[in-house]
C-alpha atoms as a PDB file:
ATOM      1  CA  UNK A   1       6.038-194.071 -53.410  1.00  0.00           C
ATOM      2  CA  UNK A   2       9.045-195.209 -53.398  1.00  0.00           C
ATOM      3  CA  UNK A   3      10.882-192.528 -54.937  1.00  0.00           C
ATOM      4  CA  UNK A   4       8.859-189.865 -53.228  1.00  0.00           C
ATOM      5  CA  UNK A   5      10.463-191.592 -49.787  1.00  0.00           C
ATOM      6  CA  UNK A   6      14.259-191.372 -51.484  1.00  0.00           C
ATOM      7  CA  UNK A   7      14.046-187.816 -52.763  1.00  0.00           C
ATOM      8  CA  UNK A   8      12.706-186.508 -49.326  1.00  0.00           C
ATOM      9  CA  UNK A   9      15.785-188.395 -47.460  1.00  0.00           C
ATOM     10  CA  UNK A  10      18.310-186.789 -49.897  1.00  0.00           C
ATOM     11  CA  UNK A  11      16.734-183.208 -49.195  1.00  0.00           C
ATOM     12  CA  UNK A  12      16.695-183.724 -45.487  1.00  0.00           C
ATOM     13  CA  UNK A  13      20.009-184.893 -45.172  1.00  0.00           C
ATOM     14  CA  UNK A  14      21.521-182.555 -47.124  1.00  0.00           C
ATOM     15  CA  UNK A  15      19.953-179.949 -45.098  1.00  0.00           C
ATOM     16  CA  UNK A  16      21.342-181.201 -41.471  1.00  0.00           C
ATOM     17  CA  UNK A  17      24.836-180.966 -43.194  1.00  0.00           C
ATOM     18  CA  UNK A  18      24.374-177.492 -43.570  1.00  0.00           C
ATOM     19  CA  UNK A  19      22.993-176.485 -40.395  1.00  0.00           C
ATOM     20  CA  UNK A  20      26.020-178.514 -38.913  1.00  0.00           C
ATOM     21  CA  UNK A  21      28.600-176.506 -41.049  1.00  0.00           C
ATOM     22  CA  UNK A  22      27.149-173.360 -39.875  1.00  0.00           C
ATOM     23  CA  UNK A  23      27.085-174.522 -36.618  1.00  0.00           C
ATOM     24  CA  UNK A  24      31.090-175.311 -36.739  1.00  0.00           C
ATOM     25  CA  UNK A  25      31.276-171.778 -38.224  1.00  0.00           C
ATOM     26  CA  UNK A  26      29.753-170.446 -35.410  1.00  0.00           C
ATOM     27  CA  UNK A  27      31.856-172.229 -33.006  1.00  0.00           C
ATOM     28  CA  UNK A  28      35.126-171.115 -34.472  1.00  0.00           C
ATOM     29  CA  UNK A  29      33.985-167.686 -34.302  1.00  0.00           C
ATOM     30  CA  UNK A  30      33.126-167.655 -30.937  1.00  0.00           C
ATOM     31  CA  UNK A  31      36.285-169.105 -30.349  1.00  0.00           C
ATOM     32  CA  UNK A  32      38.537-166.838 -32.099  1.00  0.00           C
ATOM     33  CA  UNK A  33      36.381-163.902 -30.652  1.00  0.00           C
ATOM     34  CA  UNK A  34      36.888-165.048 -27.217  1.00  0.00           C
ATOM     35  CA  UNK A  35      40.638-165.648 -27.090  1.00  0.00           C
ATOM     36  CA  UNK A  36      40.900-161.629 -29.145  1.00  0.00           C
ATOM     37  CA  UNK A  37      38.599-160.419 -26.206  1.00  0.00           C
ATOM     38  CA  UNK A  38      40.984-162.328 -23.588  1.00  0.00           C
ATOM     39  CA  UNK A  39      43.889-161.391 -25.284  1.00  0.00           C
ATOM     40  CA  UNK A  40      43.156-157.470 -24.684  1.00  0.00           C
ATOM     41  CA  UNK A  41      41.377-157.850 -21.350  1.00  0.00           C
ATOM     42  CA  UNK A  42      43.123-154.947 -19.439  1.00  0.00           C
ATOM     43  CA  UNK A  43      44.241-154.777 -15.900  1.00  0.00           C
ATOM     44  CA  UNK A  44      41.718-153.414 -13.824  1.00  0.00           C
ATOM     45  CA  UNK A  45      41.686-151.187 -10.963  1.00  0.00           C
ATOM     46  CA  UNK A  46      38.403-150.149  -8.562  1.00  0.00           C
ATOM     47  CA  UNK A  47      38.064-146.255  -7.236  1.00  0.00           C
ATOM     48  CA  UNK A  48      35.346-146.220  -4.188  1.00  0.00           C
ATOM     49  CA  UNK A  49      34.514-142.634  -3.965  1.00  0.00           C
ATOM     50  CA  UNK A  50      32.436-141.766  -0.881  1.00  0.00           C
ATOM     51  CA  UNK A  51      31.354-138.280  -0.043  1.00  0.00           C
ATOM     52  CA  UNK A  52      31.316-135.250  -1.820  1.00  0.00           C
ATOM     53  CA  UNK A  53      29.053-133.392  -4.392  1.00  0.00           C
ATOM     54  CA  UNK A  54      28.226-133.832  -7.835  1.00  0.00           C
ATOM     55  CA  UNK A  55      30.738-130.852  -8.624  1.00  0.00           C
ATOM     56  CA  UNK A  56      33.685-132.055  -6.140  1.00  0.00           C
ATOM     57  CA  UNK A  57      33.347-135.876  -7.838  1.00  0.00           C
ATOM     58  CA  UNK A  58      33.878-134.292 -11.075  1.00  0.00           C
ATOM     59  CA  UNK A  59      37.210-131.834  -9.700  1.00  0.00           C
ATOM     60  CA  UNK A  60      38.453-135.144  -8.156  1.00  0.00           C
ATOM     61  CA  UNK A  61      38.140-137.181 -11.366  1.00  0.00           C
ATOM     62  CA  UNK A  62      39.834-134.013 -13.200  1.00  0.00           C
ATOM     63  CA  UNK A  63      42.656-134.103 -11.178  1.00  0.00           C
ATOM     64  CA  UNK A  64      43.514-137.913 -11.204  1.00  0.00           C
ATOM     65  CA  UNK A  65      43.322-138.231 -15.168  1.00  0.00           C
ATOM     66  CA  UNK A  66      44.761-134.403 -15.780  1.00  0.00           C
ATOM     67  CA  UNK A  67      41.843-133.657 -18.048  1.00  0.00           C
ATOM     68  CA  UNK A  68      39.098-131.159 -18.031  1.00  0.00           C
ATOM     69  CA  UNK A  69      35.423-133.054 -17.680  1.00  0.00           C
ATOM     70  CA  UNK A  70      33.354-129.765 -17.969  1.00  0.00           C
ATOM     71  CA  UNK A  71      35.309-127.588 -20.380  1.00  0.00           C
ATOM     72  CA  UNK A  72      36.343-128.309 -24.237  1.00  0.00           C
ATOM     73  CA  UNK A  73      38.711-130.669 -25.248  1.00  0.00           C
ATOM     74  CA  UNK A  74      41.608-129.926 -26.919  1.00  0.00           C
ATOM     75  CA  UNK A  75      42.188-131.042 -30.289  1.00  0.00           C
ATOM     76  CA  UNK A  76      43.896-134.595 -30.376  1.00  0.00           C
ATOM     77  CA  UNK A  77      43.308-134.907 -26.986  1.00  0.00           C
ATOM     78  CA  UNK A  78      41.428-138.260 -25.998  1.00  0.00           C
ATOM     79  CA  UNK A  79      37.721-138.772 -25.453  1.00  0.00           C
ATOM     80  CA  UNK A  80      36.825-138.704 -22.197  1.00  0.00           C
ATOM     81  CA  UNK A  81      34.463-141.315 -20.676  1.00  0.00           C
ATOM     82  CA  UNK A  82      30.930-140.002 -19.628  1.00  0.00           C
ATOM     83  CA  UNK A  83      30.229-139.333 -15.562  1.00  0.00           C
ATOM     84  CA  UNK A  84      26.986-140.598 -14.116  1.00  0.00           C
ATOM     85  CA  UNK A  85      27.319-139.605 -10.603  1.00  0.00           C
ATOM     86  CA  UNK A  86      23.951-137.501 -10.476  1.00  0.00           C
ATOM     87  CA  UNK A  87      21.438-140.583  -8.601  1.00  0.00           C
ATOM     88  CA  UNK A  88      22.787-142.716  -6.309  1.00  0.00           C
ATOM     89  CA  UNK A  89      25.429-144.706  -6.708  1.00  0.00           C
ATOM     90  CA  UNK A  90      27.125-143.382 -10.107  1.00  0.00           C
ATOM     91  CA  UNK A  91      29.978-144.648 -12.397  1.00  0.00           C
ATOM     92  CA  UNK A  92      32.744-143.555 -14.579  1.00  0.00           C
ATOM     93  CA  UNK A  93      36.230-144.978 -15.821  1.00  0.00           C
ATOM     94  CA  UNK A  94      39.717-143.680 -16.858  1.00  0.00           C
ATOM     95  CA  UNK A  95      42.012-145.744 -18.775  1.00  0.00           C
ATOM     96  CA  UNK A  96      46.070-144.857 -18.061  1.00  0.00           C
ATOM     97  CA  UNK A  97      47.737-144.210 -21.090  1.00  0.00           C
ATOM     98  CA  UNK A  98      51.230-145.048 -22.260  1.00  0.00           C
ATOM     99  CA  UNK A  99      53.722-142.243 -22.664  1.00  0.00           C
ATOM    100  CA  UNK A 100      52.434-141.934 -25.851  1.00  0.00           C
ATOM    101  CA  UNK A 101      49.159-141.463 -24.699  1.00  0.00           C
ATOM    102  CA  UNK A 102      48.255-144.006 -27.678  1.00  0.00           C
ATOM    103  CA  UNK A 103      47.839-147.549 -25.661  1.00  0.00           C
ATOM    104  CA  UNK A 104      45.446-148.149 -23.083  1.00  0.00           C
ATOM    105  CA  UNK A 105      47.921-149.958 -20.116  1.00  0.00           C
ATOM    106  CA  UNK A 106      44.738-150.621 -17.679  1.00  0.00           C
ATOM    107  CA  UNK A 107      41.269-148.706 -16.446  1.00  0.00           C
ATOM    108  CA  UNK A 108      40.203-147.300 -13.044  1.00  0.00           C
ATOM    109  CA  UNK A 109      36.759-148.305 -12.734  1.00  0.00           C
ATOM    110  CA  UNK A 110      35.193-145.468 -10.460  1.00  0.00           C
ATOM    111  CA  UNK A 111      32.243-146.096  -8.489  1.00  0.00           C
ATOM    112  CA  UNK A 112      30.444-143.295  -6.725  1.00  0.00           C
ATOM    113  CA  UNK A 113      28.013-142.317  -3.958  1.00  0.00           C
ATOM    114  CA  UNK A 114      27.417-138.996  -1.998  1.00  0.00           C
ATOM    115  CA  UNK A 115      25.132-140.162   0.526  1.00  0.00           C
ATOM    116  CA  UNK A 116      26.373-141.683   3.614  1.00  0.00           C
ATOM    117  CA  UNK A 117      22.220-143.525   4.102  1.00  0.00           C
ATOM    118  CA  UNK A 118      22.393-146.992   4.417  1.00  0.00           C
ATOM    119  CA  UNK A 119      19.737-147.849   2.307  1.00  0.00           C
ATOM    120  CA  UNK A 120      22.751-147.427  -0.079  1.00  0.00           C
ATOM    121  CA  UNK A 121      24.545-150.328   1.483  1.00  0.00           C
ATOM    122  CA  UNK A 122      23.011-152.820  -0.692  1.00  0.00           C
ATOM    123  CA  UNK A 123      24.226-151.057  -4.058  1.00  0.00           C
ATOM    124  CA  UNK A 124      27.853-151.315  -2.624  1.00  0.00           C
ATOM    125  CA  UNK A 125      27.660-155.130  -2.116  1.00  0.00           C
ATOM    126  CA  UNK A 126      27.964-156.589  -5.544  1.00  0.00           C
ATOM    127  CA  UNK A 127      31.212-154.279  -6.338  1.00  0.00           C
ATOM    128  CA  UNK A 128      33.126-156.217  -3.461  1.00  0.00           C
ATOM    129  CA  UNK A 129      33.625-159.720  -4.701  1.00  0.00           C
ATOM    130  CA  UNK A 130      36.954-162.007  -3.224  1.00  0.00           C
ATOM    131  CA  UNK A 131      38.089-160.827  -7.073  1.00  0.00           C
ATOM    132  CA  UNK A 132      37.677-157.436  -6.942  1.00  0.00           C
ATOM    133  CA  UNK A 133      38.758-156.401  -3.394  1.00  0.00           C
ATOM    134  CA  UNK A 134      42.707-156.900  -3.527  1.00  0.00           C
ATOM    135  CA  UNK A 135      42.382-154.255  -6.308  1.00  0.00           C
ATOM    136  CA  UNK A 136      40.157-151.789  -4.356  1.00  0.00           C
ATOM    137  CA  UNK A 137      40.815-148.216  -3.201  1.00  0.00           C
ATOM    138  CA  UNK A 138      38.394-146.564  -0.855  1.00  0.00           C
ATOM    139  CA  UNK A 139      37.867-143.164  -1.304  1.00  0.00           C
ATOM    140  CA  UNK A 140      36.448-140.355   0.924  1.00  0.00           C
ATOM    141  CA  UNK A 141      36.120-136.777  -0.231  1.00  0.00           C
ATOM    142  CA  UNK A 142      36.038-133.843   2.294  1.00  0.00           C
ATOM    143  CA  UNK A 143      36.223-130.247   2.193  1.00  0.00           C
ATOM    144  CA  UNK A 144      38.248-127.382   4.236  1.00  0.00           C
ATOM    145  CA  UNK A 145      34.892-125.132   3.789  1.00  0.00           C
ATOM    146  CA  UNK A 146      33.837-127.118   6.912  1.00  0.00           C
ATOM    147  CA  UNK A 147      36.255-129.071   8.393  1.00  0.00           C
ATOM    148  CA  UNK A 148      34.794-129.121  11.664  1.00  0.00           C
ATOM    149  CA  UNK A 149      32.075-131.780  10.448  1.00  0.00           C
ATOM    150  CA  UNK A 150      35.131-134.227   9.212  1.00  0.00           C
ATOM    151  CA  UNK A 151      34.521-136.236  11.917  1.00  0.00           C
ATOM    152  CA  UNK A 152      30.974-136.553  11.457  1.00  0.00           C
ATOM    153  CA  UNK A 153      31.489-137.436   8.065  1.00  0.00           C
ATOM    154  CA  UNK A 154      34.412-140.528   8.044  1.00  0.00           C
ATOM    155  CA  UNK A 155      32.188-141.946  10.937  1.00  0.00           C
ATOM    156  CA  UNK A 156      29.312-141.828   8.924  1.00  0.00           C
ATOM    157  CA  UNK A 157      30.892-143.355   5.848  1.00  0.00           C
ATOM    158  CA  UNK A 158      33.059-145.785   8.011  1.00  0.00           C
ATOM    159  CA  UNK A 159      29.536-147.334  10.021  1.00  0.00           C
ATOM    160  CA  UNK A 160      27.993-147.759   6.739  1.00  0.00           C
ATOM    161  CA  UNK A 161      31.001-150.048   4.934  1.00  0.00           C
ATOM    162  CA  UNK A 162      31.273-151.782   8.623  1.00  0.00           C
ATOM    163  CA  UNK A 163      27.465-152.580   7.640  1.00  0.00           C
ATOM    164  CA  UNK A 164      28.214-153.906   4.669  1.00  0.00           C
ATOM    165  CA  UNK A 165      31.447-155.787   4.944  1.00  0.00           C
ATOM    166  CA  UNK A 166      29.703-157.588   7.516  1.00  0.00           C
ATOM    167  CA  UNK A 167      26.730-158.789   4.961  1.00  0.00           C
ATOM    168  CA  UNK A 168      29.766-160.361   2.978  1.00  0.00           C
ATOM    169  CA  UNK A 169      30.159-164.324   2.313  1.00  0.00           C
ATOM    170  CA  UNK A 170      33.709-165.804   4.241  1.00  0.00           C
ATOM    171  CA  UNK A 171      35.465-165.965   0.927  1.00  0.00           C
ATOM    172  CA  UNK A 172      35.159-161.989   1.072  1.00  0.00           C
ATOM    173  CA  UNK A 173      36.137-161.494   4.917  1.00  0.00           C
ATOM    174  CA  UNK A 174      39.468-163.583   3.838  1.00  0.00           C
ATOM    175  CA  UNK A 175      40.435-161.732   1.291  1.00  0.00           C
ATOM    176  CA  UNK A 176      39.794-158.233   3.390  1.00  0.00           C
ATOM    177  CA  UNK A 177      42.399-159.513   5.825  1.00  0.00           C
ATOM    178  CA  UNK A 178      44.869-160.620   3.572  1.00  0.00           C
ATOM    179  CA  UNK A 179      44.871-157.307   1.557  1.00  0.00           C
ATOM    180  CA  UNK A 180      44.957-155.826   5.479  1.00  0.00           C
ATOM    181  CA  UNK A 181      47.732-157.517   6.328  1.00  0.00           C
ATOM    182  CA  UNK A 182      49.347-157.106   3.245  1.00  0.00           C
ATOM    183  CA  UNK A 183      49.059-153.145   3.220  1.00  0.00           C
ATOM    184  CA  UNK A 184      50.154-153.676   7.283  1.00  0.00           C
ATOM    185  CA  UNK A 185      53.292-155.548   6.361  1.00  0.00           C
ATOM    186  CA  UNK A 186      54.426-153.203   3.154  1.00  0.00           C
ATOM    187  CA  UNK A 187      57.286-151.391   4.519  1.00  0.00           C
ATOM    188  CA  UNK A 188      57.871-152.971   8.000  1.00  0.00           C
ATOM    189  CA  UNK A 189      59.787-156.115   7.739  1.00  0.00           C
ATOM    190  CA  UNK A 190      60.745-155.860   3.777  1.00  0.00           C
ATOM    191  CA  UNK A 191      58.005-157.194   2.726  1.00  0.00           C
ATOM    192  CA  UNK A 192      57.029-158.115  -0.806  1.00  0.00           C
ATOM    193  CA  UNK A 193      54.871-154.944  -2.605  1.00  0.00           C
ATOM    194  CA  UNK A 194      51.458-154.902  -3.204  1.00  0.00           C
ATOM    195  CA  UNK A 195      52.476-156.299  -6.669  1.00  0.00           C
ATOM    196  CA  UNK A 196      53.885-158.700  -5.319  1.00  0.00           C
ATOM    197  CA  UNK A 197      57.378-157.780  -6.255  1.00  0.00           C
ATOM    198  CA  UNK A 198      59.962-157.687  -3.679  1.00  0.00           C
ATOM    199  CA  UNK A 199      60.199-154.786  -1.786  1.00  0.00           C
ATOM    200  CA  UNK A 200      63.201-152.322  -2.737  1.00  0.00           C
ATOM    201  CA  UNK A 201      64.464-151.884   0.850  1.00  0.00           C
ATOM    202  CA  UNK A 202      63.947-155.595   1.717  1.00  0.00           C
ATOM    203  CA  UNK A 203      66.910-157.852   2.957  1.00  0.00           C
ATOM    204  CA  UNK A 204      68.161-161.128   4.904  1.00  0.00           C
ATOM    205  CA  UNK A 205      67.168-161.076   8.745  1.00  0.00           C
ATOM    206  CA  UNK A 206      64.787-157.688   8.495  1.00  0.00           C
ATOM    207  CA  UNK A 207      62.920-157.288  11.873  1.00  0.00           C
ATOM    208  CA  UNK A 208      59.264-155.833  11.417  1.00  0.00           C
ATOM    209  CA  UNK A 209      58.963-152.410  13.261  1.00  0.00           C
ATOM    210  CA  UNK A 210      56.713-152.312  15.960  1.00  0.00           C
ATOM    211  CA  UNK A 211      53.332-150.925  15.917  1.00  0.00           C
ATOM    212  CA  UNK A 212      52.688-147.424  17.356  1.00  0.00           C
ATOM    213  CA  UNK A 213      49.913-146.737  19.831  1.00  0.00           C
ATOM    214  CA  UNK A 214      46.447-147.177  18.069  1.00  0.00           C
ATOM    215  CA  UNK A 215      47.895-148.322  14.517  1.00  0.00           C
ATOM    216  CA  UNK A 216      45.935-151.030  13.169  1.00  0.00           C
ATOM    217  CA  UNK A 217      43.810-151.235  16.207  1.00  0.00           C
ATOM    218  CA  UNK A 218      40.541-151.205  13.917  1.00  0.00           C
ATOM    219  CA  UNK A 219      41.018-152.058  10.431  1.00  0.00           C
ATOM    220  CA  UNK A 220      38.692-151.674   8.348  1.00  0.00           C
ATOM    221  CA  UNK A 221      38.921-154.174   5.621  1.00  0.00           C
ATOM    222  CA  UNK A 222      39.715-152.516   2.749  1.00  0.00           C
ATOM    223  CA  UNK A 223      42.729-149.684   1.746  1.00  0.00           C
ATOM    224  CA  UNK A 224      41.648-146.150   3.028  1.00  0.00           C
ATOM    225  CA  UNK A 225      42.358-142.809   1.294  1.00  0.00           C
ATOM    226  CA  UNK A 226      40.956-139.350   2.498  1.00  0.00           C
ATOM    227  CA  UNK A 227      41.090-136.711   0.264  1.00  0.00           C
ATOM    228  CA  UNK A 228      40.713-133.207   1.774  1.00  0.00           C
ATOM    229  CA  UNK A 229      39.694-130.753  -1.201  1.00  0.00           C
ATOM    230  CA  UNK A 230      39.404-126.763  -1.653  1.00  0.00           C
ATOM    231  CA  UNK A 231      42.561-125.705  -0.092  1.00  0.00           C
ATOM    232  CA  UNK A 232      42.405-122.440  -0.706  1.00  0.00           C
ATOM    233  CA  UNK A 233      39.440-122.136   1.613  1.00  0.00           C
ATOM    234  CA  UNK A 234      42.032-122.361   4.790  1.00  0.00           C
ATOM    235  CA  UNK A 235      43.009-119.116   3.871  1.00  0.00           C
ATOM    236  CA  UNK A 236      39.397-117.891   4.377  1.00  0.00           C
ATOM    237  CA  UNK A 237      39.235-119.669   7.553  1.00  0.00           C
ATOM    238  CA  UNK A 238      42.283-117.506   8.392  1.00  0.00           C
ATOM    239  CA  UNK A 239      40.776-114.595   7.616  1.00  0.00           C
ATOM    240  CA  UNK A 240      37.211-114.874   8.458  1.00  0.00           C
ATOM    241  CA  UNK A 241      37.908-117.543  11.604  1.00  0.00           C
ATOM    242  CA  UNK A 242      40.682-116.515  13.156  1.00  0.00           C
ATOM    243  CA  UNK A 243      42.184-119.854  12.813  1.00  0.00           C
ATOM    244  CA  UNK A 244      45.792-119.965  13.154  1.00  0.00           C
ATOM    245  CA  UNK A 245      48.445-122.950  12.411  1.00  0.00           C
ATOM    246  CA  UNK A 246      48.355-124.712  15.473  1.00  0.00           C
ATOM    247  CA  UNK A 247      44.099-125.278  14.528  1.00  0.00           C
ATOM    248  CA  UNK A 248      44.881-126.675  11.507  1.00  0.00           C
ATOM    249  CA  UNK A 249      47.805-129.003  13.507  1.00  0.00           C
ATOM    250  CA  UNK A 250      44.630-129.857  15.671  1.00  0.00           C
ATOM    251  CA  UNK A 251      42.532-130.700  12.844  1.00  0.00           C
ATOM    252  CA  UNK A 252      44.880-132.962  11.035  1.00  0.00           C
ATOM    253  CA  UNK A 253      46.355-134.722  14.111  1.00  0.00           C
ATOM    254  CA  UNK A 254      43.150-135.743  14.402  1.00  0.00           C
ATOM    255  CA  UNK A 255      42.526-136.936  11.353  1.00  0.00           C
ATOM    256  CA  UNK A 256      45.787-139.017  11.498  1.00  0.00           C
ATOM    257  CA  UNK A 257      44.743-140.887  14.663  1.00  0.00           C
ATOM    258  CA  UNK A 258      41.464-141.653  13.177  1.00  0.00           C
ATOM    259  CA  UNK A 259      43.330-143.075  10.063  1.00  0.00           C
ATOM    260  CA  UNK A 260      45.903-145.127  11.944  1.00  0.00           C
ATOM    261  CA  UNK A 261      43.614-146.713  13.295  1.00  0.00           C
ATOM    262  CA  UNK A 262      41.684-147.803  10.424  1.00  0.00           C
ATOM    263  CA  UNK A 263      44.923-147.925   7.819  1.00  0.00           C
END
């Protein structure tokens, strides 16, 4: 009986070493797996692109990476990531290359949706995090085939991120208005860049420049970019229309008091 007892300590002993080695094993790895991961953790931008079709998503992604998402590749050229912007809100991603076009320098997450609904606004609230919004770029896509519903269309998308900004926690609202004021100081009193490095044009005893009528009366919270595609079609309008320059000067003085405002 005796023995029985000593042999069966031994085997059990020697078994909880093991799993205690293996465990330390494990550890390290997760360790040295972590600080690789860390290590090559890129800079990362956000892309919030509002408005839009399927098709003009996809010519807007073309032109800011310079590559072709429908046709062939060329040979050697690099793979390029996969676009789900057919349901809802849709994602894709484009690294920026060095010179080389052999290291990955940082990614552009892009985040996409072509419906102005609010039953949307709830997809668009986990992307805007106190983290993530000092490195977030709104978007909004329209068209010169129908510029006479731009209007429509920036109020549209504008009452629907009013909707949701206001759903966000305090630590979010803070950081909105510091990135505001941040983008609202850039160039006015030689101010640091968004970077944070100092501004080029900055020196001793700058005075900030007043702002004009409207600017900044209504901002919205985040950095604001409207991109009006198909440019040829204002030739059309031209033709077909009778529009002459002083409508477009209409149209886009327009659009540029609607922007200062927001900024």
């Amino acid at each position: 009986m005796s023995g029985n007892t000593n042999r069966f300590s031994t085997y059990t002993a020697a078994s909880g070493g093991s799993g205690s080695k293996a465990e330390q094993k494990e550890d390290l790895w997760n360790s040295l797996l972590a600080s690789v991961a860390s290590g090559k953790r890129l800079p990362e931008k956000n892309l919030l692109v509002l408005g839009g079709t399927v098709d003009s998503q996809r010519e807007f992604f073309e032109l800011l990476s310079n590559q072709d998402y429908r046709g062939e590749l060329d040979r050697g050229a690099p793979k390029l990531p996969p676009v789900a912007n057919s349901f809802a809100l849709g994602y894709t991603y484009y690294d920026v290359l060095d010179a080389d076009q052999e290291d990955t320098l940082a990614r552009i997450s892009i985040h996409t949706l072509t419906n102005p609904s609010a039953a949307f606004g709830r997809l668009l609230e986990p992307l805007l995090t106190p983290q993530s919004i000092p490195n977030t770029l709104i978007v909004i896509l329209l068209d010169w085939s129908q510029p006479w519903k731009w209007m429509r269309q920036l109020r549209e998308w504008i009452l629907l991120l009013r909707t949701v900004f206001v759903s966000l926690g305090n630590e979010c609202t803070d950081a909105m208005e510091e990135t505001m004021l941040s983008w609202r100081d850039r160039g006015r009193s030689g101010g640091p860049n968004l970077d944070g490095t100092p501004s080029a044009t900055a020196a001793d005893g700058d005075v900030a420049l007043p702002l004009g009528p409207g600017e900044w009366e209504d901002a919205l919270g985040l950095p604001l970019c409207v991109v009006c595609q198909n440019a040829e079609q204002m030739e059309l309008l031209e033709k077909t229309y009778g529009w002459k320059e002083e409508d477009f000067d209409v149209v886009l003085q327009y659009m540029r008091t609607v922007l200062l405002r927001r900024a």
